[in-house]
N, C-alpha and C. Protein backbone atom coordinates (compact mmCIF):
# COMPACT_ATOMS: atom_id res chain seq x y z
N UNK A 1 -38.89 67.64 83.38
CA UNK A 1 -37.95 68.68 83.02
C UNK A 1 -37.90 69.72 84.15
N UNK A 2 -37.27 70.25 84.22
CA UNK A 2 -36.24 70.91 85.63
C UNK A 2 -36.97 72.31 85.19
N UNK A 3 -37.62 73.34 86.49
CA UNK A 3 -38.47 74.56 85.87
C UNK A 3 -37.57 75.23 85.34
N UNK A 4 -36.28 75.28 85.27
CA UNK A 4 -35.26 76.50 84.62
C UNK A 4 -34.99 76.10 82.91
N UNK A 5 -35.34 74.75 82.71
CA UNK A 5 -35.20 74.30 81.49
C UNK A 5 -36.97 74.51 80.80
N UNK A 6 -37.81 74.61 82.04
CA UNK A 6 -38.87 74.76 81.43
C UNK A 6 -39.19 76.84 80.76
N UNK A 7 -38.29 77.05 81.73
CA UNK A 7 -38.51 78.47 81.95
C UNK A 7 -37.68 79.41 80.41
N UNK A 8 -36.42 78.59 80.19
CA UNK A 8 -36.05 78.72 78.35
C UNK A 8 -36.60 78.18 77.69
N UNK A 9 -37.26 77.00 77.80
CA UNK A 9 -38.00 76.91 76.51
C UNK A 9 -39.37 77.82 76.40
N UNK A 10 -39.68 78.12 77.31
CA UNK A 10 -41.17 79.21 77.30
C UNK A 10 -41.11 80.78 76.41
N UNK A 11 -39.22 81.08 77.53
CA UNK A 11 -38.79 82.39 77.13
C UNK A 11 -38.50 82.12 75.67
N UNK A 12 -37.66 81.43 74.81
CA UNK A 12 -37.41 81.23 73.29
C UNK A 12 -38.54 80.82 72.77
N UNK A 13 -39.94 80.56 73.21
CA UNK A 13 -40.77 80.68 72.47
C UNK A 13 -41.54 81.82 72.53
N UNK A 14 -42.03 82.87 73.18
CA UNK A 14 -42.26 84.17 73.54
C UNK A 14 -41.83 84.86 72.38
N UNK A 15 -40.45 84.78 72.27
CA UNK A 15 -39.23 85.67 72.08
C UNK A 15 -38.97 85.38 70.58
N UNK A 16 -39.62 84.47 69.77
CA UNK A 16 -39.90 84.09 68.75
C UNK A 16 -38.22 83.42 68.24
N UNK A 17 -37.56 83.15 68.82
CA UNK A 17 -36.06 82.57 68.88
C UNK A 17 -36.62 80.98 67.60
N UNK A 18 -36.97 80.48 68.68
CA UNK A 18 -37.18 79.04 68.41
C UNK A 18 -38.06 78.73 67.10
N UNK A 19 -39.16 79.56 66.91
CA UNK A 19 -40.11 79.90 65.78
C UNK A 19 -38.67 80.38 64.27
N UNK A 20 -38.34 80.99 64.45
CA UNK A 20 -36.81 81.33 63.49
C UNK A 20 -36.18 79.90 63.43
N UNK A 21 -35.92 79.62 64.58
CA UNK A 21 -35.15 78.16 64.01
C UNK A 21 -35.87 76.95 63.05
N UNK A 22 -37.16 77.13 63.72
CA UNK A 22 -38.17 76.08 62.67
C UNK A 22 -38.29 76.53 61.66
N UNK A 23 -38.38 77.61 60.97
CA UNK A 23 -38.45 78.58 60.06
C UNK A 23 -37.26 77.98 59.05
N UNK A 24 -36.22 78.25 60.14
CA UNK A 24 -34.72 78.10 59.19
C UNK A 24 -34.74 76.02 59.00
N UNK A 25 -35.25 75.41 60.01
CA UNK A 25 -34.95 74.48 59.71
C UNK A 25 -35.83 73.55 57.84
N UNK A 26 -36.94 74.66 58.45
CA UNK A 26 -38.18 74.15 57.27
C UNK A 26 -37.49 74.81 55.96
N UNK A 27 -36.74 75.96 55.68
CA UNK A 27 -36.55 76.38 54.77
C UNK A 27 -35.08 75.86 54.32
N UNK A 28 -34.25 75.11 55.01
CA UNK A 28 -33.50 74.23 54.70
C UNK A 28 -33.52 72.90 54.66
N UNK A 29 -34.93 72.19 54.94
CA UNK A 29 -34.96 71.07 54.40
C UNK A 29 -34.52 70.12 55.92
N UNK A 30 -33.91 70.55 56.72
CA UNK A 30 -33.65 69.91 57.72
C UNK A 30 -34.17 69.60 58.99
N UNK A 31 -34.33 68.05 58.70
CA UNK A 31 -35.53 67.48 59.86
C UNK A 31 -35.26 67.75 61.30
N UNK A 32 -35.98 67.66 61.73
CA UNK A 32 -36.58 68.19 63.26
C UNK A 32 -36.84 66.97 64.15
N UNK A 33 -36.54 67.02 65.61
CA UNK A 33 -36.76 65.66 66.44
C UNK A 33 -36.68 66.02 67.24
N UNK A 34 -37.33 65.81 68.59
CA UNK A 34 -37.23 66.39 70.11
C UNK A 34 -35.67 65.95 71.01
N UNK A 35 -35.32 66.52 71.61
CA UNK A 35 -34.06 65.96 71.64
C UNK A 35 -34.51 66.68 73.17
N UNK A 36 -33.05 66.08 74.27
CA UNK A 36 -33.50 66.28 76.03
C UNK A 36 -33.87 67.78 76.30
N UNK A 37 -34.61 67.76 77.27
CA UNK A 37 -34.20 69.04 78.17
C UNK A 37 -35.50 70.35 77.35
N UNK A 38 -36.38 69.88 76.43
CA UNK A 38 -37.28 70.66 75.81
C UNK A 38 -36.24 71.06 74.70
N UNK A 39 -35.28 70.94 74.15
CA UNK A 39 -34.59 70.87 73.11
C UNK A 39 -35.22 70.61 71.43
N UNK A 40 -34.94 70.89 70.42
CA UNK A 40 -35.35 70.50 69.40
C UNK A 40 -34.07 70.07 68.47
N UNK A 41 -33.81 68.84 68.05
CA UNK A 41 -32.24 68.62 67.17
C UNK A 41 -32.55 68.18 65.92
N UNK A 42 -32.12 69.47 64.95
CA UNK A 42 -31.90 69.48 63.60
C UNK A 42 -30.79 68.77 63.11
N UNK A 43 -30.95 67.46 62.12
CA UNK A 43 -29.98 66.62 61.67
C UNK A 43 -29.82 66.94 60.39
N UNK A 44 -27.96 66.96 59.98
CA UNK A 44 -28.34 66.85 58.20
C UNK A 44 -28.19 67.92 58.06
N UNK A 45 -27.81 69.52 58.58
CA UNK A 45 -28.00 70.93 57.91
C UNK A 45 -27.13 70.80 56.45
N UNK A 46 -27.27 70.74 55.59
CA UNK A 46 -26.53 70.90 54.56
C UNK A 46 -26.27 72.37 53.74
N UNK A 47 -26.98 73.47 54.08
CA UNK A 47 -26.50 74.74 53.45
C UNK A 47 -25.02 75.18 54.08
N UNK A 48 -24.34 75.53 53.17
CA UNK A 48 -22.56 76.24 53.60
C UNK A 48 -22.71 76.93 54.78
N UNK A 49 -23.71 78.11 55.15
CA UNK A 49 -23.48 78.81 56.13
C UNK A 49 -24.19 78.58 57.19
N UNK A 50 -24.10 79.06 58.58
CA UNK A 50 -22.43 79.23 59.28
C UNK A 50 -21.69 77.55 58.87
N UNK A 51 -20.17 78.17 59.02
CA UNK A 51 -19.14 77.47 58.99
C UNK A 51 -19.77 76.16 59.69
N UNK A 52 -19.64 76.66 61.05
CA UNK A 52 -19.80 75.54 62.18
C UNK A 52 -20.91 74.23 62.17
N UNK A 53 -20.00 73.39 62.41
CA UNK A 53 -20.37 72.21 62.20
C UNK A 53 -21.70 71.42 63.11
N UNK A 54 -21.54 72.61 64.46
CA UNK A 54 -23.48 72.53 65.01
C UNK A 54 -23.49 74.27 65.69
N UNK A 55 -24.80 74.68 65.44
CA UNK A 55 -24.84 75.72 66.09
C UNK A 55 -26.65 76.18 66.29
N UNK A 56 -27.12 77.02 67.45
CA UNK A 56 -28.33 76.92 67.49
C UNK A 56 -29.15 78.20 67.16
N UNK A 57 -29.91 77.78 67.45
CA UNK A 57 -31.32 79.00 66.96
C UNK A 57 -32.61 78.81 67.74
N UNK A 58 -32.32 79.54 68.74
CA UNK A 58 -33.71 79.68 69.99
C UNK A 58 -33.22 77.95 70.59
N UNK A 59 -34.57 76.80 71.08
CA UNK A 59 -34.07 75.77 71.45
C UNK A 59 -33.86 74.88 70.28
N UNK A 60 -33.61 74.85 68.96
CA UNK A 60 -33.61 74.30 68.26
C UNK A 60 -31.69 74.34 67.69
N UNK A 61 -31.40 73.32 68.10
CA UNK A 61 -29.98 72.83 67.74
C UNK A 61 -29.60 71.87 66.34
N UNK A 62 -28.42 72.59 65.30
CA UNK A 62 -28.73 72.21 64.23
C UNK A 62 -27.29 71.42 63.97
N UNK A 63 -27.12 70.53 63.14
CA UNK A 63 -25.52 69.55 63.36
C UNK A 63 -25.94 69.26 61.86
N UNK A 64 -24.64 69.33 61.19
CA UNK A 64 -24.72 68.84 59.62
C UNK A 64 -24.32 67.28 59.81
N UNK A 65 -24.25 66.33 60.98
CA UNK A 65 -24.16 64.97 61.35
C UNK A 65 -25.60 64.55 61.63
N UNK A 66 -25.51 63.13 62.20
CA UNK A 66 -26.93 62.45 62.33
C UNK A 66 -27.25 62.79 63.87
N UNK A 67 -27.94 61.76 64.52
CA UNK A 67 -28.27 61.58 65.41
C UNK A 67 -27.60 61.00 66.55
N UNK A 68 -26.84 60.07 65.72
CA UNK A 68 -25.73 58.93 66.72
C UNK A 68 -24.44 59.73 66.89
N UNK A 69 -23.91 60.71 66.05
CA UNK A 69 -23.09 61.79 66.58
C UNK A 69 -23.18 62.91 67.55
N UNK A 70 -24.31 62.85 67.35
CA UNK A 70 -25.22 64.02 68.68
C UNK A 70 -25.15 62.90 70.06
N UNK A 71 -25.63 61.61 69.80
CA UNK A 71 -25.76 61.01 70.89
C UNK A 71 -24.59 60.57 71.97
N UNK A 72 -23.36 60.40 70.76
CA UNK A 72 -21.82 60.44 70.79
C UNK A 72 -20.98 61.84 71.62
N UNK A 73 -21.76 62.67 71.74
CA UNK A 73 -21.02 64.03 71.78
C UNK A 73 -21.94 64.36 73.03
N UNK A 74 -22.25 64.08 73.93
CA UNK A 74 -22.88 65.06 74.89
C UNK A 74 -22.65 65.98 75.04
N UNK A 75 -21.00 66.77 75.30
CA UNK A 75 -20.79 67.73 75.77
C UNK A 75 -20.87 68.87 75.32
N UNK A 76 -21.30 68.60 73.56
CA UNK A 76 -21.14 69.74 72.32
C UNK A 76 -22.97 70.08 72.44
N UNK A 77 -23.67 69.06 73.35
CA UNK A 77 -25.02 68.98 73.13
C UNK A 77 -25.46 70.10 74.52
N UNK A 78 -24.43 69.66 75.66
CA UNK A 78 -24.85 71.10 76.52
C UNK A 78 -24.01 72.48 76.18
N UNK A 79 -22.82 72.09 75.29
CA UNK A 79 -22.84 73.29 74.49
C UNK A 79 -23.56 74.44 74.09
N UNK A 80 -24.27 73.69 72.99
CA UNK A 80 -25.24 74.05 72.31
C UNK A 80 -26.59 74.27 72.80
N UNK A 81 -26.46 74.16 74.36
CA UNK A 81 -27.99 73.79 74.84
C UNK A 81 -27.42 75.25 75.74
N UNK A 82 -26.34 75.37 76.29
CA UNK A 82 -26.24 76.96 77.18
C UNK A 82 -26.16 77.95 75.86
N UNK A 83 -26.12 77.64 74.22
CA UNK A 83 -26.34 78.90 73.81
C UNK A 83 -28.39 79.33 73.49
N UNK A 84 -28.79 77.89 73.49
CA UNK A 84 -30.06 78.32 74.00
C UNK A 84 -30.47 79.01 75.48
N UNK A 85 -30.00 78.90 76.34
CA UNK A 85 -30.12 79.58 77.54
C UNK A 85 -29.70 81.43 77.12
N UNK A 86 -28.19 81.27 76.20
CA UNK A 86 -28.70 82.88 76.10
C UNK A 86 -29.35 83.65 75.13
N UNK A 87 -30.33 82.38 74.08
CA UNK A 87 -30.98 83.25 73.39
C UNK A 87 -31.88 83.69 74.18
N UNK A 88 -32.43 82.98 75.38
CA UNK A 88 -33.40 83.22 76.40
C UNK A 88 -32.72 84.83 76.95
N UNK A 89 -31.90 84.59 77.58
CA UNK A 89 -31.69 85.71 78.33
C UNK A 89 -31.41 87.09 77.46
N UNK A 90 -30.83 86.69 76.17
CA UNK A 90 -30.76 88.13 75.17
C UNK A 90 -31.98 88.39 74.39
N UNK A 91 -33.17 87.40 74.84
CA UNK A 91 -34.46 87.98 74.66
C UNK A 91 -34.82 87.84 73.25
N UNK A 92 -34.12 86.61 72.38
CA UNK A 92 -33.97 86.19 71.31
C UNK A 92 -33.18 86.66 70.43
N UNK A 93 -33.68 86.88 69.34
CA UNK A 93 -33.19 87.40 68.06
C UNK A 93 -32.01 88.16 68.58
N UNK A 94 -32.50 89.36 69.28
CA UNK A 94 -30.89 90.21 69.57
C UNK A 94 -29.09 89.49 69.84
N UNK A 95 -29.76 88.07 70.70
CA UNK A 95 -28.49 87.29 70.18
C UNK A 95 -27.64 87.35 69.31
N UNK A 96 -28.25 87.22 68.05
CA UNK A 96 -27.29 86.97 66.89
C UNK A 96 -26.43 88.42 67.04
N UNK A 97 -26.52 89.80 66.36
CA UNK A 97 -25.68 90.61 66.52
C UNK A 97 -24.76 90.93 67.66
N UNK A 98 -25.46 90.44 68.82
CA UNK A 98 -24.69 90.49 69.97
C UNK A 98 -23.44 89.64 69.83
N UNK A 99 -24.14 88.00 69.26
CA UNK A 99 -22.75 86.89 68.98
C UNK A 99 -21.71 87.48 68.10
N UNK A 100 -22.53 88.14 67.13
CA UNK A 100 -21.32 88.80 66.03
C UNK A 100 -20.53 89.49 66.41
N UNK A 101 -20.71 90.34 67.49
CA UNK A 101 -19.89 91.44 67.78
C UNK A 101 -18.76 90.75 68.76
N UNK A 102 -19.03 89.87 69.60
CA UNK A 102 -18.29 89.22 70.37
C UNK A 102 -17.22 88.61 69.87
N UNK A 103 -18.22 87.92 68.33
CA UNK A 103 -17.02 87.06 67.47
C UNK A 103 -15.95 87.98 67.02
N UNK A 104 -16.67 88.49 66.55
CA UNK A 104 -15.31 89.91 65.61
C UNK A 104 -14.68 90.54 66.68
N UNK A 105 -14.75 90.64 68.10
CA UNK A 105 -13.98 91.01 68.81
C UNK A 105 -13.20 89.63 69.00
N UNK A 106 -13.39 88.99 69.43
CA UNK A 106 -12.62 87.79 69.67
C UNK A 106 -10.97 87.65 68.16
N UNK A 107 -12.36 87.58 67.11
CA UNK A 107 -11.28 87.46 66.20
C UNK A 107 -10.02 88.44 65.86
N UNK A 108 -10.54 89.90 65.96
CA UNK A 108 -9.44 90.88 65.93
C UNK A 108 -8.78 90.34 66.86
N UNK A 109 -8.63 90.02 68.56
CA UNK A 109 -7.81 89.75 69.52
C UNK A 109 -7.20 88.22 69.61
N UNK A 110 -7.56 87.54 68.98
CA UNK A 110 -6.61 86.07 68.77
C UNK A 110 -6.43 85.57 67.31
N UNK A 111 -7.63 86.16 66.53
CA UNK A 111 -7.34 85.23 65.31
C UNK A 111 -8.43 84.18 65.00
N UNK A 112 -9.08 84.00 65.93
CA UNK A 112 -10.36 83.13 65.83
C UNK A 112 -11.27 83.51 66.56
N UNK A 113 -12.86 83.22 65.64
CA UNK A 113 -14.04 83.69 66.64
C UNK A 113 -14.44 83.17 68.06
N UNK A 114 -14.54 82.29 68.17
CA UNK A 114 -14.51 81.52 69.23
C UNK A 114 -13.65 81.89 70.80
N UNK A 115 -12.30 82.04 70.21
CA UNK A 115 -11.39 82.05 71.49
C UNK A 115 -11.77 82.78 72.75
N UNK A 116 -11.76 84.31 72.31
CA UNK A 116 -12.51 84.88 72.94
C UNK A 116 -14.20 85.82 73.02
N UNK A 117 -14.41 84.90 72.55
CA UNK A 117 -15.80 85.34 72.51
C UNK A 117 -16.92 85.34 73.85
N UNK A 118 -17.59 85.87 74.65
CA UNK A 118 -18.10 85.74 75.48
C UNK A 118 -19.01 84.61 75.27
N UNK A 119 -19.86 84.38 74.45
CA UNK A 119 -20.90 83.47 74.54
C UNK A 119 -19.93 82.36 74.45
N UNK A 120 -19.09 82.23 73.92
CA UNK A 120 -18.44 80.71 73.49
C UNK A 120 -17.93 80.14 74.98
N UNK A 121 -17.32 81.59 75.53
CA UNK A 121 -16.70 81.05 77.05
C UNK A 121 -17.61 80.43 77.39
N UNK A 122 -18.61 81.51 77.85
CA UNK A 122 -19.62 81.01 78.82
C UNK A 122 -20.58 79.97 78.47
N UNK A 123 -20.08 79.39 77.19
CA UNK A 123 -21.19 77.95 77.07
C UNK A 123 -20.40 76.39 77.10
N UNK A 124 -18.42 76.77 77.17
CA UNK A 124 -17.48 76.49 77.40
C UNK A 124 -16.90 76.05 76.19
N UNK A 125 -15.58 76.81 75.82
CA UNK A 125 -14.97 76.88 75.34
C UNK A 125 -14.42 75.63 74.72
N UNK A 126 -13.97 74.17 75.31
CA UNK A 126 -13.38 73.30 75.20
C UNK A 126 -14.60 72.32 74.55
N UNK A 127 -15.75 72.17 75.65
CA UNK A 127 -17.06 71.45 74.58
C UNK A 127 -17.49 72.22 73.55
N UNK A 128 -17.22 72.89 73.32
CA UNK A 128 -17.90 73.83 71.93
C UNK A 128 -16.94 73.52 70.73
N UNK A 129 -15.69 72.60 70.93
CA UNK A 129 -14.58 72.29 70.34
C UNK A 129 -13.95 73.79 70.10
N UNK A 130 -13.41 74.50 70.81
CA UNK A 130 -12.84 75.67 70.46
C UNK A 130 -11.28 75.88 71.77
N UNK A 131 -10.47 76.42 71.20
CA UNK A 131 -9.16 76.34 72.02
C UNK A 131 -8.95 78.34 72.68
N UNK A 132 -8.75 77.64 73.66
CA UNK A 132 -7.98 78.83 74.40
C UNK A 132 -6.60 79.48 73.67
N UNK A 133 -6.78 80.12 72.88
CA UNK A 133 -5.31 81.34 72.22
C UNK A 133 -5.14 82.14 72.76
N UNK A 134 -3.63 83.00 72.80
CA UNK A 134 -3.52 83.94 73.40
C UNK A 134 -3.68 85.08 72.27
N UNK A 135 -4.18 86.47 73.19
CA UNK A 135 -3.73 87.23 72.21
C UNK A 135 -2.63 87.68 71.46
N UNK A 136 -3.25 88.55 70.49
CA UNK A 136 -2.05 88.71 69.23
C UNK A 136 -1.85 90.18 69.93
N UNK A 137 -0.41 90.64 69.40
CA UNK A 137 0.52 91.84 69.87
C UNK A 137 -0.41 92.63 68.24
N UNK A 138 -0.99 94.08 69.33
CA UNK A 138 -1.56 94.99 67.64
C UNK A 138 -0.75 96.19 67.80
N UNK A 139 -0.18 96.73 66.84
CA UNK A 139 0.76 97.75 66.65
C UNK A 139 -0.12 98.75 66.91
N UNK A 140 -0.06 99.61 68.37
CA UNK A 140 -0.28 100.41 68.40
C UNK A 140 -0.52 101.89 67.56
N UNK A 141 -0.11 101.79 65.75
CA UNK A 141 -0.12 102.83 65.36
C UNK A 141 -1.23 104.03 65.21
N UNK A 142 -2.90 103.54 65.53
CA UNK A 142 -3.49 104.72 65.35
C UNK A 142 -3.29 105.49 66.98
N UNK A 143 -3.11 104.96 67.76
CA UNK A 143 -2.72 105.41 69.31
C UNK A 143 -1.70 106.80 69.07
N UNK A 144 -0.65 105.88 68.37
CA UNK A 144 0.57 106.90 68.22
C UNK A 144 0.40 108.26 67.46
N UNK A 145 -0.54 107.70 66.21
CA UNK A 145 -0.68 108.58 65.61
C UNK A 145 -1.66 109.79 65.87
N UNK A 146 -2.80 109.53 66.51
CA UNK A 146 -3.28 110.49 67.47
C UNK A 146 -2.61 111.41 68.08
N UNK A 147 -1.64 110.91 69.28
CA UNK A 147 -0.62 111.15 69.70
C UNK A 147 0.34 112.10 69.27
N UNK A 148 0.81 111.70 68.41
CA UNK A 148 1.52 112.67 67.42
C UNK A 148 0.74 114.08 67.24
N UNK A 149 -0.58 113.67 66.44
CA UNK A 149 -1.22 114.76 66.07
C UNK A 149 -1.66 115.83 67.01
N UNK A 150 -1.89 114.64 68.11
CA UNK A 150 -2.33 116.20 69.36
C UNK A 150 -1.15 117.19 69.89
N UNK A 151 0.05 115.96 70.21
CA UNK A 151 1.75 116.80 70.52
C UNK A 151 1.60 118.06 69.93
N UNK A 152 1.59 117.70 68.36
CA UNK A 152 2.12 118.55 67.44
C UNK A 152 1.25 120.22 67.29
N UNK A 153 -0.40 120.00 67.35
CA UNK A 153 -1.36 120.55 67.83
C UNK A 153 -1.25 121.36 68.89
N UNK A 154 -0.79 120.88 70.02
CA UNK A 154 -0.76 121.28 71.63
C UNK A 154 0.60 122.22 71.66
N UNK A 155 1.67 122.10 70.90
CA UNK A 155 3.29 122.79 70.72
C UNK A 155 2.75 123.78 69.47
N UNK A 156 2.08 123.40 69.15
CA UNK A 156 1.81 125.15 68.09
C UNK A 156 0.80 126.08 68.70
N UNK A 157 0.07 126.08 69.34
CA UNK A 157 -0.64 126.68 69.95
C UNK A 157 -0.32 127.10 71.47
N UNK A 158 0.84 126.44 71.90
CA UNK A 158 1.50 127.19 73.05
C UNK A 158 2.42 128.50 72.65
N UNK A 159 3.15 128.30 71.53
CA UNK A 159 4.09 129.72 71.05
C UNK A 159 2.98 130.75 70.45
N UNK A 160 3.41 131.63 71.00
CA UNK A 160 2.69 133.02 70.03
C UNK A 160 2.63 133.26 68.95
N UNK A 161 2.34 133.39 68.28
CA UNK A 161 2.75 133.63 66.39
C UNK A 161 2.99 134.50 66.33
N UNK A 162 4.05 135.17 65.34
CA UNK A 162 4.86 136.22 65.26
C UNK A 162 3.93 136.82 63.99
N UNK A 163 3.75 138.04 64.14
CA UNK A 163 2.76 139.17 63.61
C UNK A 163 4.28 139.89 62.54
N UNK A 164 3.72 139.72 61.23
CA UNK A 164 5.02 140.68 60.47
C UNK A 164 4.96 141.96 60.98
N UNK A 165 5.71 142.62 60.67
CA UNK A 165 6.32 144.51 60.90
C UNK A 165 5.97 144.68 59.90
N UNK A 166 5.10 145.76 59.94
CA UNK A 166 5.10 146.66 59.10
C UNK A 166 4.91 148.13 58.73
C-alpha cells in the first residue's frame, strides 16, 4: 500500500472516523470485509438513512448492494475512497457538518445535494453518480428589500423635520 494511503488510514484511525464507522456498521448489522487500499467495505446497509445508495464513514465504505456490485463499479469505489481521504484531512468527525453545509448549499443553488457540493466535486462528481446542474435564478427579494428599507431610512433622515409653531 502506497504511504499516502497508508498515511489516511492511520489519520481516520487517530481521528476516531473509522472507529464510528465500525460502530455504525456493528449497530446496523452490516458486515465488514477488507476491501483495497486499507479500505473497509460494508455490504447490505439496510437502515433508510442516508438516502444514498453507498456512502462512507472514516475508511469504512458502506453500499446497500453486495460485493460483486462494488467489484462492478470501481469508479464509485474511488469515489467513496477520496471521501475517506477527506475525513482524513477534516480531521474526522468534523466532516459530517462540514458535508452538510456544502450539501444544503449545493441544494439551495441547483436543487440537488450533490451538484454543487464541494466534497462531491472533489471526489468527482460523475463517479459518485451525480450530474452537473446549473444553477437556479433566486429572486432577489430580501436584497431588495433591505434596499428599500435603507433608501427609505437614508431619505428621512436627510430632510430636517419641521418643528410645529407655537
Amino acid at each position: 500500500m502506497r504511504a499516502t494511503l497508508r498515511a489516511r488510514q492511520l489519520a481516520n484511525a487517530l481521528n476516531l472516523s473509522t472507529a464510528g464507522g465500525l460502530l455504525l456498521a456493528a449497530l446496523s448489522r452490516t458486515p465488514v470485509e477488507r476491501g483495497p487500499d486499507g479500505l473497509l467495505l460494508g455490504t447490505g446497509y439496510r437502515p433508510p438513512l442516508p438516502l444514498a445508495g453507498a456512502f462512507t464513514v472514516g475508511n469504512v465504505i458502506f453500499y446497500r448492494a453486495d460485493r460483486a456490485f462494488i467489484d462492478s463499479r470501481p469508479e464509485l469505489l474511488g469515489h467513496e475512497a477520496g471521501h475517506a481521504t477527506q475525513y482524513a484531512w477534516c480531521l474526522g468527525l468534523p466532516f459530517l457538518p462540514l458535508y452538510a453545509a456544502c450539501a444544503a448549499y449545493s441544494w439551495w443553488r441547483t436543487g440537488d445535494p450533490g451538484s454543487r457540493n464541494f466534497f462531491e466535486r472533489n471526489a468527482g462528481l460523475a463517479a459518485g453518480g451525480y450530474r452537473e446542474l446549473p444553477t437556479l435564478v433566486r429572486r432577489p427579494a430580501p436584497r431588495n428589500f433591505l434596499r428599500t428599507v435603507t433608501l427609505s431610512k437614508a431619505a428621512g433622515t436627510t430632510r430636517p423635520k419641521e418643528r410645529p409653531h407655537s
